[in-house]
N, C-alpha and C. Protein backbone atom coordinates (compact mmCIF):
# COMPACT_ATOMS: atom_id res chain seq x y z
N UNK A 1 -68.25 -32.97 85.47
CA UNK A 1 -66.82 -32.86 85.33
C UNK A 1 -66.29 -34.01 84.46
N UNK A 2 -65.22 -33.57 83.40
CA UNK A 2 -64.93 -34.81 82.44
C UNK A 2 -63.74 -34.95 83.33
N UNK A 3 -63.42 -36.49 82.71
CA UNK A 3 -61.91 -36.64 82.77
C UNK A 3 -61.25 -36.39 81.49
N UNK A 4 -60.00 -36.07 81.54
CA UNK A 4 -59.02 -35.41 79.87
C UNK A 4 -58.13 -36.58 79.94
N UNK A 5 -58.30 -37.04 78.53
CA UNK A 5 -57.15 -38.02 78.41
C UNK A 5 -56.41 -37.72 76.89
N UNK A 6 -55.19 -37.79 77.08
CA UNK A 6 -53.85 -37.72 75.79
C UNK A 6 -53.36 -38.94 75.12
N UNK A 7 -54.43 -39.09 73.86
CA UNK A 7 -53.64 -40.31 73.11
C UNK A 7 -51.92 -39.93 73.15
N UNK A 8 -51.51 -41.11 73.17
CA UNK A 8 -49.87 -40.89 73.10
C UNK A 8 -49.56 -40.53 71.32
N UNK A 9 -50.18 -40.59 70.49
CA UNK A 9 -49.88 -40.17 69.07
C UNK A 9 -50.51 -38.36 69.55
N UNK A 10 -51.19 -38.20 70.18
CA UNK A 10 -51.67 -36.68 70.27
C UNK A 10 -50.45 -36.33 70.94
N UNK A 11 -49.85 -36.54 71.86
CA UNK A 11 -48.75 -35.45 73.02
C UNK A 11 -47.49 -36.14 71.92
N UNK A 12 -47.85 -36.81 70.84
CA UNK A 12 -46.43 -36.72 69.99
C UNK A 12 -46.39 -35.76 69.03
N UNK A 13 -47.97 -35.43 68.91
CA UNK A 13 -48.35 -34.73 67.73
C UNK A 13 -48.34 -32.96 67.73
N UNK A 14 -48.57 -32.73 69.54
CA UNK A 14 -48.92 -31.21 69.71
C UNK A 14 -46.91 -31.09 70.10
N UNK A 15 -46.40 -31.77 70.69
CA UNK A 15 -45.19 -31.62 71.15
C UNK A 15 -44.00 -31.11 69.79
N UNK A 16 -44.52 -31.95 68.58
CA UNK A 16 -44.04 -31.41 67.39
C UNK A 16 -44.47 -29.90 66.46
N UNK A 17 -45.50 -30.05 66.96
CA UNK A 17 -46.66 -28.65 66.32
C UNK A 17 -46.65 -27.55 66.92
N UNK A 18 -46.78 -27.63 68.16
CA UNK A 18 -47.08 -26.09 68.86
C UNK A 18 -46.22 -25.74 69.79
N UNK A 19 -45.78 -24.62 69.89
CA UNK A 19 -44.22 -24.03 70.34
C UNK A 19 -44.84 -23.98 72.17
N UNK A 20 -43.79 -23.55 72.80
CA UNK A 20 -44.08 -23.72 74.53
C UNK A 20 -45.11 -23.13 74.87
N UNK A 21 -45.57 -22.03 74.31
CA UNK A 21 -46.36 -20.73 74.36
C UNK A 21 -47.70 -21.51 74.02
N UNK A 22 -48.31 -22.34 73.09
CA UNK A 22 -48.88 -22.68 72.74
C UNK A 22 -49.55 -23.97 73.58
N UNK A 23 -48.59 -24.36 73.73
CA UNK A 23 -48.87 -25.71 74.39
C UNK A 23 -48.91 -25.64 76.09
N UNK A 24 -48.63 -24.24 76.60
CA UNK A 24 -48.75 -23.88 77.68
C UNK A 24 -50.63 -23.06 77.80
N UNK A 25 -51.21 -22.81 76.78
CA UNK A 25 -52.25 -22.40 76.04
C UNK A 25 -53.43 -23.86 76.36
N UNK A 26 -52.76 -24.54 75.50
CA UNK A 26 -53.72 -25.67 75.67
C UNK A 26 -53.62 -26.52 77.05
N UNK A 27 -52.83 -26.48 77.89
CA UNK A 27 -53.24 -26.78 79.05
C UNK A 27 -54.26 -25.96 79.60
N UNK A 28 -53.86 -24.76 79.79
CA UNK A 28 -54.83 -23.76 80.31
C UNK A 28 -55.82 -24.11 79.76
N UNK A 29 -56.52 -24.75 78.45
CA UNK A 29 -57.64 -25.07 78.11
C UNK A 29 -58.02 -26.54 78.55
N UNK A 30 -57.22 -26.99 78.53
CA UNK A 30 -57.89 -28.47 79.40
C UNK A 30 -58.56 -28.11 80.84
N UNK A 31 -57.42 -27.36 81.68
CA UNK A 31 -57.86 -27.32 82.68
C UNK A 31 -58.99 -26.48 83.40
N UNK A 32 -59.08 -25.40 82.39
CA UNK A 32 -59.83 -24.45 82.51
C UNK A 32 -61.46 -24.43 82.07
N UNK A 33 -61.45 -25.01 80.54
CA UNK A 33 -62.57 -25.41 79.60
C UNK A 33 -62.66 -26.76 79.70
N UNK A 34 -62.25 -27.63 79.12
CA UNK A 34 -62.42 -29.22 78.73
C UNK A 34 -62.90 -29.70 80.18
N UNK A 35 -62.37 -29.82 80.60
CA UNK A 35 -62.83 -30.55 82.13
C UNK A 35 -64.16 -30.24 82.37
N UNK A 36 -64.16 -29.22 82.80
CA UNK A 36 -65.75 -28.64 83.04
C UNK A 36 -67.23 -28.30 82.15
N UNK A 37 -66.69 -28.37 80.65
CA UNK A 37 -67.39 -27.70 79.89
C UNK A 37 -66.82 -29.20 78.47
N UNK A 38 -66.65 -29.94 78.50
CA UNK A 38 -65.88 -30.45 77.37
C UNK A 38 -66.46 -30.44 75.99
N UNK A 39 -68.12 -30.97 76.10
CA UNK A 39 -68.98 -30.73 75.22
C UNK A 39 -69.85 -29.93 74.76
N UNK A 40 -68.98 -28.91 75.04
CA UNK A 40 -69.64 -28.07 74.82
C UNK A 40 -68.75 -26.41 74.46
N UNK A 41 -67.47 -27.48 74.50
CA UNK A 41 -66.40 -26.34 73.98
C UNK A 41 -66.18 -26.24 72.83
N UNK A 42 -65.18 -25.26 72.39
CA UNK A 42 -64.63 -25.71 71.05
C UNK A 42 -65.75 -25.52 69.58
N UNK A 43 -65.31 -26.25 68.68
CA UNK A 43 -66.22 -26.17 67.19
C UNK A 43 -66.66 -27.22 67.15
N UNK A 44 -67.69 -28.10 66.51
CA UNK A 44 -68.66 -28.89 66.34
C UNK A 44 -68.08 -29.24 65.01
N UNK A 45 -67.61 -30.44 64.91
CA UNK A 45 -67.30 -31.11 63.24
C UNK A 45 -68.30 -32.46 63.24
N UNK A 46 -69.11 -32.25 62.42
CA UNK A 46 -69.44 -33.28 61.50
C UNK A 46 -70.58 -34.16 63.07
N UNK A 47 -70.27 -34.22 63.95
CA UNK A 47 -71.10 -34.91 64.88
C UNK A 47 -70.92 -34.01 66.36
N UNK A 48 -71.63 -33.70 67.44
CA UNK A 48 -71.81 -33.62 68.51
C UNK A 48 -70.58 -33.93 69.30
N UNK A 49 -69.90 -34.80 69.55
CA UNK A 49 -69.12 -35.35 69.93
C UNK A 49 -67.70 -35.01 69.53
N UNK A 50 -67.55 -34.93 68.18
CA UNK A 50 -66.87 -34.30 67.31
C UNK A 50 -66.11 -32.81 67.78
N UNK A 51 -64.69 -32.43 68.20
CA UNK A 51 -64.89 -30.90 68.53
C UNK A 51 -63.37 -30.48 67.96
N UNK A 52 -63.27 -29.16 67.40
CA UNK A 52 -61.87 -28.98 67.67
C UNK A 52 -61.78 -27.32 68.66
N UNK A 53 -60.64 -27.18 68.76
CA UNK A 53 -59.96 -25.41 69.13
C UNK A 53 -58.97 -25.23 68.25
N UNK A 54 -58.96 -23.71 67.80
CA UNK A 54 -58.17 -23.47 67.20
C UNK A 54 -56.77 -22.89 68.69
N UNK A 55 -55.80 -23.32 68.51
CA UNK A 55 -54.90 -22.33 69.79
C UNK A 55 -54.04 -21.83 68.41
N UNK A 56 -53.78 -20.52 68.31
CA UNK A 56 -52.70 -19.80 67.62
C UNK A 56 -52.65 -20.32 65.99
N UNK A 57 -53.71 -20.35 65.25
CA UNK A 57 -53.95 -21.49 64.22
C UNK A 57 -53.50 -22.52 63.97
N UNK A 58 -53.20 -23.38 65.18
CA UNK A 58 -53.60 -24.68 64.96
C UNK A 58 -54.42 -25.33 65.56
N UNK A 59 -54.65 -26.46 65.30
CA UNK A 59 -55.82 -26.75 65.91
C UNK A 59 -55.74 -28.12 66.74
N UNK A 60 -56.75 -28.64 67.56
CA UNK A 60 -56.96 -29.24 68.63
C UNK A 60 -57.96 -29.92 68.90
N UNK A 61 -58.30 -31.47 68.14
CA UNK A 61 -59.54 -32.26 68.13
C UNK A 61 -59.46 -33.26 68.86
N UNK A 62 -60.80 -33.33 69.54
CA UNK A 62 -61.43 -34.34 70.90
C UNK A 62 -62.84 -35.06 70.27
N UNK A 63 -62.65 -35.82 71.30
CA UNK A 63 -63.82 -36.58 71.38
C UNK A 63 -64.91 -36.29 72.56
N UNK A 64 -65.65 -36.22 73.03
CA UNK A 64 -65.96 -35.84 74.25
C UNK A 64 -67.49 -36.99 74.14
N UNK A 65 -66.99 -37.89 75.13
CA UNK A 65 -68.19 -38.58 75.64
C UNK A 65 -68.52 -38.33 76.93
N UNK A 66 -70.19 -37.36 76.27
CA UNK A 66 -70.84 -37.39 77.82
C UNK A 66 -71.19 -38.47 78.65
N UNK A 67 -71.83 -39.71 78.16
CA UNK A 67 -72.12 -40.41 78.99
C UNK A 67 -71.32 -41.08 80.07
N UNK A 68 -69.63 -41.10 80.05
CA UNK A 68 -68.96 -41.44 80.89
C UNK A 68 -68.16 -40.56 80.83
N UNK A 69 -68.43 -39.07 80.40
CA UNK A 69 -67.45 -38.45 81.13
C UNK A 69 -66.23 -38.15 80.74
N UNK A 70 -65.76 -38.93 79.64
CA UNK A 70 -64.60 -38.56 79.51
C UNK A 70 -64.05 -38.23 78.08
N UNK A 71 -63.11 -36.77 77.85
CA UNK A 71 -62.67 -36.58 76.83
C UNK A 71 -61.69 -36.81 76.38
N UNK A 72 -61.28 -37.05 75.13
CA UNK A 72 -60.20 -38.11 74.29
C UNK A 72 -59.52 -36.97 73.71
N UNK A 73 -58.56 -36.35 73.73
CA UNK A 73 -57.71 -35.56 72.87
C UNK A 73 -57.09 -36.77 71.70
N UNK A 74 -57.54 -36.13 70.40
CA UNK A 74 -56.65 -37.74 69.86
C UNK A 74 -55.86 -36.95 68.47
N UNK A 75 -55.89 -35.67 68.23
CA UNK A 75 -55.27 -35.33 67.19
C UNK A 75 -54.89 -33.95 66.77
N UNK A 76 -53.86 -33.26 66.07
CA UNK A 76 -53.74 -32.07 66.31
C UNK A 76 -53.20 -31.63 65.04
N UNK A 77 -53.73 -30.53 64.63
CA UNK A 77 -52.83 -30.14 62.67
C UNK A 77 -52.79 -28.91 62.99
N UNK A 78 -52.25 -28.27 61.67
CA UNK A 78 -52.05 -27.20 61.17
C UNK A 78 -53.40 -26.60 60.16
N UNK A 79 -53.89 -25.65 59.65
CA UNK A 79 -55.31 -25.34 58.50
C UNK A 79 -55.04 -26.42 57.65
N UNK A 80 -54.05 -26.56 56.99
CA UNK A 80 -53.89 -27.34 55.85
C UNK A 80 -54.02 -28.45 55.76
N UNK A 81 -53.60 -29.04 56.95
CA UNK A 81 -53.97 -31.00 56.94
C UNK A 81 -55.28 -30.64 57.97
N UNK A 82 -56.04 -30.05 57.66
CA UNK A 82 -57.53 -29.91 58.47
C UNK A 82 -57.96 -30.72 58.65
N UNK A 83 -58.67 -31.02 57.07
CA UNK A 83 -59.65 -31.85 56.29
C UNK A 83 -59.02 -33.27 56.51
N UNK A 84 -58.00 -33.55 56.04
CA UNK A 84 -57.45 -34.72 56.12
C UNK A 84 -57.46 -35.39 57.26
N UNK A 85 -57.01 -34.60 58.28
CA UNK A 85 -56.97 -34.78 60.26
C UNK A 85 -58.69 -35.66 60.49
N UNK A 86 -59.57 -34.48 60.22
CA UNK A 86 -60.84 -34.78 60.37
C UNK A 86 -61.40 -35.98 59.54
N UNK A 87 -60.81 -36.50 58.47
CA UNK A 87 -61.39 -37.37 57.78
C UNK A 87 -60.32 -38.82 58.51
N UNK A 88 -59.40 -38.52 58.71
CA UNK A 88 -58.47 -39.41 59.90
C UNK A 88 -59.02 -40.21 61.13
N UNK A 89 -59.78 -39.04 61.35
CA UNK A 89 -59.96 -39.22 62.90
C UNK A 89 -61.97 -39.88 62.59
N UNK A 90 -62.35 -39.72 61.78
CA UNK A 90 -63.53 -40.35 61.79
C UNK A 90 -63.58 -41.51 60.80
N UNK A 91 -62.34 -42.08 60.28
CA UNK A 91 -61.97 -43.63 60.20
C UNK A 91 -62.05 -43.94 61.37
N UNK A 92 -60.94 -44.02 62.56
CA UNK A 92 -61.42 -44.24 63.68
C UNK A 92 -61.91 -44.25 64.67
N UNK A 93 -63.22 -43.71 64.81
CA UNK A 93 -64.18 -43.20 65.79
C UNK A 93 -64.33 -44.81 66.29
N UNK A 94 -64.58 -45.90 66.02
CA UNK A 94 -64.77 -47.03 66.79
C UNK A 94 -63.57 -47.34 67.38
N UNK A 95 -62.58 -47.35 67.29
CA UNK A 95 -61.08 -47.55 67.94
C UNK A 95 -61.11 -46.22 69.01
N UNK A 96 -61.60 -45.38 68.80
CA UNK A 96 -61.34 -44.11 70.00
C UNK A 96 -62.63 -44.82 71.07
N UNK A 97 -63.74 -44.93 70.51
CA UNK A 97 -65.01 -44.94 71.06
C UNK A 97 -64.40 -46.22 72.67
N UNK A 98 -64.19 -47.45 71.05
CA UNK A 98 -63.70 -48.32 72.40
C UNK A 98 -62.55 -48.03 73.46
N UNK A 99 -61.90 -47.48 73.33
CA UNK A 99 -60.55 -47.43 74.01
C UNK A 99 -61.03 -45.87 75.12
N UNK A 100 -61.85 -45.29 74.81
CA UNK A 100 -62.55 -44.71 75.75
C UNK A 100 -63.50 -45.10 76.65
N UNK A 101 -64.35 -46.30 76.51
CA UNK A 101 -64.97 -47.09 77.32
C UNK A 101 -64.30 -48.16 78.00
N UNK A 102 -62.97 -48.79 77.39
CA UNK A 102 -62.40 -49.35 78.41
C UNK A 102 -61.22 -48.40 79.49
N UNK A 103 -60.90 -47.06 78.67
CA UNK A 103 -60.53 -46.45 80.13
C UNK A 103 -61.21 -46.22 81.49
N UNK A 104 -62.57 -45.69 81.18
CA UNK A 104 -64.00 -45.92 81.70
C UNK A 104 -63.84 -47.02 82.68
N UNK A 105 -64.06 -48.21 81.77
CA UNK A 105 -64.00 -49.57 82.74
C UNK A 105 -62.64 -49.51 83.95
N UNK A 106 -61.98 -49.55 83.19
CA UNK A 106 -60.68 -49.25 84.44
C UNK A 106 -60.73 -48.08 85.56
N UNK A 107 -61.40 -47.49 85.30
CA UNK A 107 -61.20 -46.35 86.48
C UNK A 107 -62.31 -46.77 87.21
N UNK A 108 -63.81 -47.28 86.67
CA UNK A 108 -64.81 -47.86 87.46
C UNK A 108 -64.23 -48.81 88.45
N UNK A 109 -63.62 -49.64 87.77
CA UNK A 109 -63.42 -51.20 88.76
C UNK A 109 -61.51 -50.37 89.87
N UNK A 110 -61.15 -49.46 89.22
CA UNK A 110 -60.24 -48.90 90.97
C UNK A 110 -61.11 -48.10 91.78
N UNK A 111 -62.11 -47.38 91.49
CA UNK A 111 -62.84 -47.37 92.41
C UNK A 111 -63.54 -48.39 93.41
N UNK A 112 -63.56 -49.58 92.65
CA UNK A 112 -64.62 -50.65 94.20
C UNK A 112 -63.34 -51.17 94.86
């Protein structure tokens, strides 16, 4: 089971992009797919880890680290800023990477 987490530039990003219908869509996919299945949902860009969904043509890219579990929603376009999104978002794969291992850390240490 992953945990789902919403960069705050992502819930600024789908909140502008995808109408109620849509975004009532992609919950149903968090809760339904991502959680349970995260890596293994969605399309495969460029790395394993790497994923998007299309909901209603637009689209919907994560990070999904198995080893702790948890997936990163960090960005969301239209077809046209695809390429650009994807070349965006793998400038910062070390800024997601870390900031996903210290959410990690934080939820480890409220558990003890």
């Amino acid at each position: 089971m992953y945990r789902v987490f919403l960069l705050p530039e992502f819930k600024k990003r789908v909140k502008k992009l995808l109408t109620r219908k849509e975004l009532e869509k992609l919950e149903e996919f968090i809760e339904n797919d991502l959680k349970s299945k995260g890596d293994k949902v969605g399309d495969q860009l460029t790395y394993p880890f790497l994923r998007e969904k299309k909901i209603s043509g637009k689209r919907v890219y994560w990070l999904a680290y198995k080893k702790i579990a948890i997936i990163l929603l960090v960005e969301a376009s239209n077809k046209k800023a695809q390429q650009r999104t994807i070349d965006e978002i793998k400038l910062y794969l070390p800024e997601y990477k870390e900031f996903a291992y210290q959410l990690y850390e934080k939820l480890k240490n409220n558990k003890d």
